[in-house]
C-alpha atoms as a PDB file:
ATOM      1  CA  UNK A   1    -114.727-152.732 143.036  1.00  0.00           C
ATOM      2  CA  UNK A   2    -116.310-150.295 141.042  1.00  0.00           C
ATOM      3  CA  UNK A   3    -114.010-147.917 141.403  1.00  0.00           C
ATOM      4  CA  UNK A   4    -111.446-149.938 140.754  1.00  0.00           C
ATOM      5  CA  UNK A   5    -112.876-150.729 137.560  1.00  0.00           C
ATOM      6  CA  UNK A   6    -113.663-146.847 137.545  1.00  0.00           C
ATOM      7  CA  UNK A   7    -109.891-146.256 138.127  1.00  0.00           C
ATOM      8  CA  UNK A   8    -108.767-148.524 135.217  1.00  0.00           C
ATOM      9  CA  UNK A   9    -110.582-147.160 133.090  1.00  0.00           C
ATOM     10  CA  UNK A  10    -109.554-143.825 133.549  1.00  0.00           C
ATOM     11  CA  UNK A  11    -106.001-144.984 133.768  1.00  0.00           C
ATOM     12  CA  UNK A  12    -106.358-146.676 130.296  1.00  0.00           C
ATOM     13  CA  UNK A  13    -108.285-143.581 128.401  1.00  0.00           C
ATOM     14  CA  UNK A  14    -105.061-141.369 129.721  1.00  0.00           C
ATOM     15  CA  UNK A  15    -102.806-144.480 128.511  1.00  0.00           C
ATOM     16  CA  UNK A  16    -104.660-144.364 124.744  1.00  0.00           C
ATOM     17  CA  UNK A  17    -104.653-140.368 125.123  1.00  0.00           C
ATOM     18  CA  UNK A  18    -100.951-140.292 125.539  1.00  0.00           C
ATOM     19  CA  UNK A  19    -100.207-143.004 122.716  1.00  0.00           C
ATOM     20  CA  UNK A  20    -102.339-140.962 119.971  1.00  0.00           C
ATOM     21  CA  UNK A  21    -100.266-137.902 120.971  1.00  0.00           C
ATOM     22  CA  UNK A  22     -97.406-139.761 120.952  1.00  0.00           C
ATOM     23  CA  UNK A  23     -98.282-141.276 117.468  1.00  0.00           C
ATOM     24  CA  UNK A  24     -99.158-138.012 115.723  1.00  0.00           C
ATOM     25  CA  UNK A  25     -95.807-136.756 116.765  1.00  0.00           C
ATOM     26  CA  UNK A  26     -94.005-139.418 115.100  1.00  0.00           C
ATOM     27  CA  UNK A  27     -96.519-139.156 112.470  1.00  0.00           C
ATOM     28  CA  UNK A  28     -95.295-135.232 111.898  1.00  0.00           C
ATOM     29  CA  UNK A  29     -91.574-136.194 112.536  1.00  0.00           C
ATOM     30  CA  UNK A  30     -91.837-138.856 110.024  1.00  0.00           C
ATOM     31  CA  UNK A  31     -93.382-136.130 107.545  1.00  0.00           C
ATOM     32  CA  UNK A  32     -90.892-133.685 107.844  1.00  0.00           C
ATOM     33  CA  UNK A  33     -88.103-136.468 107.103  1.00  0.00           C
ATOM     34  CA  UNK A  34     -90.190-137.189 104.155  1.00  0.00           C
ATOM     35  CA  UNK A  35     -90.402-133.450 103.306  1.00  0.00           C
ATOM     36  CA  UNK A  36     -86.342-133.248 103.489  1.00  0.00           C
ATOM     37  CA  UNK A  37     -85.712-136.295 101.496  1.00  0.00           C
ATOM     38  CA  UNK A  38     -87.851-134.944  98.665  1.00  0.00           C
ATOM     39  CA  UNK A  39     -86.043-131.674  98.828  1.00  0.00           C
ATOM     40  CA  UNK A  40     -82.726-133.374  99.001  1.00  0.00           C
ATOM     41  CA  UNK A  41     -83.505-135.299  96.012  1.00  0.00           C
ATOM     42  CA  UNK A  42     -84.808-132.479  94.112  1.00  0.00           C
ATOM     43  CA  UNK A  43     -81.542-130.477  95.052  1.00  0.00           C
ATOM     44  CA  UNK A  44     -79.587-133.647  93.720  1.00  0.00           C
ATOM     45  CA  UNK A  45     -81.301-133.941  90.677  1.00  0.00           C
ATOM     46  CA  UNK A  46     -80.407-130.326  89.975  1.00  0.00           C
ATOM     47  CA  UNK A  47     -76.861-130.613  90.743  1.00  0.00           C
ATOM     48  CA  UNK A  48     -76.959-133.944  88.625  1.00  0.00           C
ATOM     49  CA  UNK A  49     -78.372-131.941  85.886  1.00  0.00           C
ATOM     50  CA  UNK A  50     -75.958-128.905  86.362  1.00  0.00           C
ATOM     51  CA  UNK A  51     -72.932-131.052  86.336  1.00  0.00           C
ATOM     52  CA  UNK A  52     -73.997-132.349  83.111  1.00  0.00           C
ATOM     53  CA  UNK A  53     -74.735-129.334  81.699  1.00  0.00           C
ATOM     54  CA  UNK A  54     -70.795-128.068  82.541  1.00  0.00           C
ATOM     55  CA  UNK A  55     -69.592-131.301  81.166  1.00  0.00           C
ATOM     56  CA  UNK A  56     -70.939-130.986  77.536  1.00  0.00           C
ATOM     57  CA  UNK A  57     -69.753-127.356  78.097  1.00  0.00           C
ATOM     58  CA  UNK A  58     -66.306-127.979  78.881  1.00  0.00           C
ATOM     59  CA  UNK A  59     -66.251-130.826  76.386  1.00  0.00           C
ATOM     60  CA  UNK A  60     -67.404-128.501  73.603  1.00  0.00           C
ATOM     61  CA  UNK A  61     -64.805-126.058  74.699  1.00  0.00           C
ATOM     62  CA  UNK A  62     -62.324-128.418  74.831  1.00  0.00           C
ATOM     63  CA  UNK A  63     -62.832-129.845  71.141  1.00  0.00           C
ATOM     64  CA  UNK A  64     -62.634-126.142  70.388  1.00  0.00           C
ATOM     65  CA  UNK A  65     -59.244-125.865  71.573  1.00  0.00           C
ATOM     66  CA  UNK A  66     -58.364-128.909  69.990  1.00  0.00           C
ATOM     67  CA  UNK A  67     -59.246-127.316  66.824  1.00  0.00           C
ATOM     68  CA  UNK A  68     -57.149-124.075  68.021  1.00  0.00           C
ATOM     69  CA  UNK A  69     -54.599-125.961  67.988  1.00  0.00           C
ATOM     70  CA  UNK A  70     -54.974-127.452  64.932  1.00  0.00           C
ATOM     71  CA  UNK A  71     -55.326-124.415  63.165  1.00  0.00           C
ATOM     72  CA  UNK A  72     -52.374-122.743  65.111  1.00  0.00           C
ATOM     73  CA  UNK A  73     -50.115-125.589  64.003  1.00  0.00           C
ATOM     74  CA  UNK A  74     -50.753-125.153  60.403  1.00  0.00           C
ATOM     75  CA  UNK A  75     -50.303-121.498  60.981  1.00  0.00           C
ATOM     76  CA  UNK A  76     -46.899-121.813  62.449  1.00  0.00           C
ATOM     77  CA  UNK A  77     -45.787-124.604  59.709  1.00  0.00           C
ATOM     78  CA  UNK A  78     -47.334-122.631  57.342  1.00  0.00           C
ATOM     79  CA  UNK A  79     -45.493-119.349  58.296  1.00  0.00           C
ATOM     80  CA  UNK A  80     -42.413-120.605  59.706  1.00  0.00           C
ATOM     81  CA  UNK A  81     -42.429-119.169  62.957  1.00  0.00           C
ATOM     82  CA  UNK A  82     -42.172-121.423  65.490  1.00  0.00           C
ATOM     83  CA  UNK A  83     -38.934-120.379  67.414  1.00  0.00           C
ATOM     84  CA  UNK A  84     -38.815-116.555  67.072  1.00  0.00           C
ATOM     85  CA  UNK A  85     -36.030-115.291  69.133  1.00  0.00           C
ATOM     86  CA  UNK A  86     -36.303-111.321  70.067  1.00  0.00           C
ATOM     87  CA  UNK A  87     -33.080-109.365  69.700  1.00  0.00           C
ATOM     88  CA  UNK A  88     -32.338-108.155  73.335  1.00  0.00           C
ATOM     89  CA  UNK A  89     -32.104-104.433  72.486  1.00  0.00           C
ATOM     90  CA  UNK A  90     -34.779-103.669  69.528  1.00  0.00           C
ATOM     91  CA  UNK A  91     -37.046-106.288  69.769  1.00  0.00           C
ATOM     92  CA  UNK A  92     -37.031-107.257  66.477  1.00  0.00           C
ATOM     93  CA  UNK A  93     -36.955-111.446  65.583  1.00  0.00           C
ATOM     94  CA  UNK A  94     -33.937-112.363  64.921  1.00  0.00           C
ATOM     95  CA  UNK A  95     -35.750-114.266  61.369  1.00  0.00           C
ATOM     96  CA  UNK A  96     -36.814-111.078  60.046  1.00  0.00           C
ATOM     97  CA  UNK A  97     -33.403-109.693  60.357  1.00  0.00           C
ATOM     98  CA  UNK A  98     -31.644-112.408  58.596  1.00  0.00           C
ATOM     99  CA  UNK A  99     -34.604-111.714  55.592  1.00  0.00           C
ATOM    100  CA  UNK A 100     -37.329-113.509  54.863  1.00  0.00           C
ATOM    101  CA  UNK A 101     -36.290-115.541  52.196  1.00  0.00           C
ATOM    102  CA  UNK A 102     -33.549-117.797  53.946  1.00  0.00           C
ATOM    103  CA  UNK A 103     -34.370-121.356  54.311  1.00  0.00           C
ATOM    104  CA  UNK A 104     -34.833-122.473  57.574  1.00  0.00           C
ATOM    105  CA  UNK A 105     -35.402-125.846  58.720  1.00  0.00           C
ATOM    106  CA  UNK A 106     -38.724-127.346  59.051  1.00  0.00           C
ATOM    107  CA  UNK A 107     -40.045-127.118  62.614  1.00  0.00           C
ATOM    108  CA  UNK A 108     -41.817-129.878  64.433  1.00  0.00           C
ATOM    109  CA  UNK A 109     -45.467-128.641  65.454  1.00  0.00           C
ATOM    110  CA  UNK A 110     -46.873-127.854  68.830  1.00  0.00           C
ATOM    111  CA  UNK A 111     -47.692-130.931  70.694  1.00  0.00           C
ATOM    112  CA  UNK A 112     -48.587-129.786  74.133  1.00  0.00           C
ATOM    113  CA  UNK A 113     -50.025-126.481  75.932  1.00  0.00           C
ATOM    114  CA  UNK A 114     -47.387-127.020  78.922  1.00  0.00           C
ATOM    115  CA  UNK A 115     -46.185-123.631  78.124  1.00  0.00           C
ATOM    116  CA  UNK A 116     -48.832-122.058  79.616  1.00  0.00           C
ATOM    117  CA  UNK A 117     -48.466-122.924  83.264  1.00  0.00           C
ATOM    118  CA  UNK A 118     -51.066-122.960  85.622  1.00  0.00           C
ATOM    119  CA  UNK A 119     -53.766-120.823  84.557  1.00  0.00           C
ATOM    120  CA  UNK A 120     -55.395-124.164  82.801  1.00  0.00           C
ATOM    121  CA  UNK A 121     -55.127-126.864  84.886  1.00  0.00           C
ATOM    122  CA  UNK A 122     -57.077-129.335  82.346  1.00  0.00           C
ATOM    123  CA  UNK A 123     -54.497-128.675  79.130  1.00  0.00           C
ATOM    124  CA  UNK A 124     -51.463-130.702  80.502  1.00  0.00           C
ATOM    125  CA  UNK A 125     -53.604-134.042  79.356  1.00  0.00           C
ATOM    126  CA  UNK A 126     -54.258-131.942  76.517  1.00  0.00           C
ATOM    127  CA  UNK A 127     -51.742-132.921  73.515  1.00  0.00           C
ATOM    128  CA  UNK A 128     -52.625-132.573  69.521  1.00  0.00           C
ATOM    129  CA  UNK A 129     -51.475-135.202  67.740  1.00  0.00           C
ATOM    130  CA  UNK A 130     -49.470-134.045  64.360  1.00  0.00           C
ATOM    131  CA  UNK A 131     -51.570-134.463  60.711  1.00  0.00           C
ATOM    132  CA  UNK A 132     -48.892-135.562  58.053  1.00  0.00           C
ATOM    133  CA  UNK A 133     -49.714-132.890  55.492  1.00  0.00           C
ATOM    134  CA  UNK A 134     -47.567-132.093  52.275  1.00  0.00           C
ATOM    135  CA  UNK A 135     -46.293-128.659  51.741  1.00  0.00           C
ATOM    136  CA  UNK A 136     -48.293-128.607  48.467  1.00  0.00           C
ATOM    137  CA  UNK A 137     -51.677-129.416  51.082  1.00  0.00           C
ATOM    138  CA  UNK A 138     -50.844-126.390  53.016  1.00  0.00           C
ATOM    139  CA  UNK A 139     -50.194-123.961  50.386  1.00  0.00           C
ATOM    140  CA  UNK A 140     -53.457-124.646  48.994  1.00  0.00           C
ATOM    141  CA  UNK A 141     -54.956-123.194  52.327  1.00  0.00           C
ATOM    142  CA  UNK A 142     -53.480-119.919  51.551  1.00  0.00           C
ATOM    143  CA  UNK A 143     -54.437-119.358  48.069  1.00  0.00           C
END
């Protein structure tokens, strides 16, 4: 009987001996997941913080365009030179040919970027919405 009890002792020490080792290896395995969340978060926070970064970027370049545009339209309204046509063989517009002091009809302003294709895939939302401005309003501009 004694070394039954001998026996079942030694049986149970190799039991506890196996369940420690057991529970330090979930005990690493759970710190490693812990390590990788922590270095997944800190990777998302950065990316979180990068995105932002290019938003107020492309937002700040975007409401410099707008004010491209802007400026181009009163430009073109100012100078009158919306739809220049080039003369197939000199290259000359067709406007300054006729002389510059013909009237011309008053030309609607550019509303939209379409005309440049591709290359900016963001502009097609893009559209400038006309300022009613007297003649007498943009002539100042130029003085």
């Amino acid at each position: 009987m004694l070394s039954e009890v001998k026996d079942h002792l030694a049986h149970c020490r190799k039991t506890e001996e196996d369940l420690e080792n057991e529970r330090k290896s979930h005990a690493e395995e759970l710190r490693q997941i812990n390590q990788d969340i922590n270095q997944l978060e800190d990777i998302l926070k950065s990316l979180r913080s990068e995105r932002e970064t290019k938003k107020a970027r492309l937002t700040r370049r975007i409401d410099e365009l707008r004010v491209a545009m802007d400026q181009a339209n009163e430009s073109i309204r100012a100078a009158d030179i919306i739809n220049i046509k080039l003369e197939e063989g000199d290259g000359i517009p067709k406007e300054l040919l006729d002389g510059p002091f013909n009237p011309s009809p008053v030309r609607p302003p550019v509303t939209s970027l379409s005309f440049l294709g591709n290359h900016f895939p963001f502009l097609p939302t893009l559209t400038m919405t006309p300022t009613s401005k007297t003649p007498a309003q943009d002539m100042s501009k130029m003085k």
